[in-house]
Protein backbone atom coordinates (compact mmCIF):
# COMPACT_ATOMS: atom_id res chain seq x y z
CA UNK A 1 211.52 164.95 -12.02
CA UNK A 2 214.95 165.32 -11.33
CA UNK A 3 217.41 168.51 -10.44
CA UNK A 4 219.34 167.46 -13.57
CA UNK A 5 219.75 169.88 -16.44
CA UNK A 6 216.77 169.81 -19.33
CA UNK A 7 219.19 168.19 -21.64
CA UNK A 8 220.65 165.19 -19.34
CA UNK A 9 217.07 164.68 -18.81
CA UNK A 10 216.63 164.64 -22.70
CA UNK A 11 219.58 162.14 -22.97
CA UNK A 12 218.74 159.82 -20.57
CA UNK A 13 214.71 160.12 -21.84
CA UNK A 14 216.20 158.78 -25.54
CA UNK A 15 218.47 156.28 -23.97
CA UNK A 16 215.67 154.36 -22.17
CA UNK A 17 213.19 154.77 -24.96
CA UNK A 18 211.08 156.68 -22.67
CA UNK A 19 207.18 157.85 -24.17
CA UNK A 20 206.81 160.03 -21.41
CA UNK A 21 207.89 163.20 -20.04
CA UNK A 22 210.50 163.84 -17.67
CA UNK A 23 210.33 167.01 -15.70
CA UNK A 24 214.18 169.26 -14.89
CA UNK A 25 213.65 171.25 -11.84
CA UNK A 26 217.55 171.93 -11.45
CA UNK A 27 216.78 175.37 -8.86
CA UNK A 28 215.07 171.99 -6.42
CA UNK A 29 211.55 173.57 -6.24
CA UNK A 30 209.06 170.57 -7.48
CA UNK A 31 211.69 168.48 -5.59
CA UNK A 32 210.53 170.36 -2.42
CA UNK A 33 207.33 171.02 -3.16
CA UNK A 34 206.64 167.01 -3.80
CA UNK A 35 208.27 165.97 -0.67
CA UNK A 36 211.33 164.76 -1.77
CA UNK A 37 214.28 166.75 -1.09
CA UNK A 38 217.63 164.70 0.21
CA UNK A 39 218.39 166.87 3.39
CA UNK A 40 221.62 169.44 2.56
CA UNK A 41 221.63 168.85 -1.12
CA UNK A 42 219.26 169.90 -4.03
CA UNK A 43 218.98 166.23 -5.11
CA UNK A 44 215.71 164.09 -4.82
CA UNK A 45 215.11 160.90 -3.02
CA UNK A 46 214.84 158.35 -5.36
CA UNK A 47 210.70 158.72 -6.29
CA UNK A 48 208.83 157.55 -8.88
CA UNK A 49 205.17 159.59 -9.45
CA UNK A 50 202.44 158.64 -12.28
CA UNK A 51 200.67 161.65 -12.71
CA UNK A 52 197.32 161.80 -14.39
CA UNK A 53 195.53 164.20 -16.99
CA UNK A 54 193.83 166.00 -14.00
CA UNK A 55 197.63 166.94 -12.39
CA UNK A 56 195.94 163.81 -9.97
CA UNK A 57 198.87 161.76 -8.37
CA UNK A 58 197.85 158.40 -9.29
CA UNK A 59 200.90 156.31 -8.31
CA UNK A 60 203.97 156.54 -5.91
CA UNK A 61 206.95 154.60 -5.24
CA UNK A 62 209.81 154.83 -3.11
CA UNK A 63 213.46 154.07 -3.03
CA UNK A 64 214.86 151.17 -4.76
CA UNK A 65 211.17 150.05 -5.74
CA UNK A 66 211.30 153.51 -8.00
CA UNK A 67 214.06 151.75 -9.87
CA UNK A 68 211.86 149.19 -11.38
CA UNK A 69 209.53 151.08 -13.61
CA UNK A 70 207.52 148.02 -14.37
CA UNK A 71 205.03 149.06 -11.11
CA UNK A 72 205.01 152.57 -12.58
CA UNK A 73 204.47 151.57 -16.28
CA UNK A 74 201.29 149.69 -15.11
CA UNK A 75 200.19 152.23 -13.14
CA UNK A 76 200.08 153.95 -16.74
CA UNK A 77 197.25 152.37 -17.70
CA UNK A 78 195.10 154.12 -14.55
CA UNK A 79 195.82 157.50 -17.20
């Protein structure tokens, strides 16, 4: 999820040959609603979430370890 628009979302889903969806929550209120909100800006602290068939959070990670999808990807298989 990201406050970006739908279509840099979109963009940057192609450009990573993403199979998964990316949520655009550009009005901040998943970004608040998970937790994540930078304070005085709309943006979101770098998080990564893997979440399941049953809206279940299966898998979290912070900060720079967000950057590395690799954790993420294998926390895939848990769907």
């Amino acid at each position: 999820m990201s406050a970006d628009k739908e279509s840099t979302q979109a963009s940057f889903r192609r450009e990573i040959g993403a199979e998964f969806s990316f949520v655009s929550d550009p009005a901040g209120e998943l970004i608040r609603n998970f937790g994540v909100k930078t304070p005085l800006v709309t943006f979101a602290k770098r998080t990564t979430f893997v979440i399941g068939k049953e809206r279940k959070i299966l898998y979290v990670d912070h900060g720079n370890d967000s950057i590395d999808s690799s954790k993420a990807a294998s926390a895939c298989s848990l769907y």
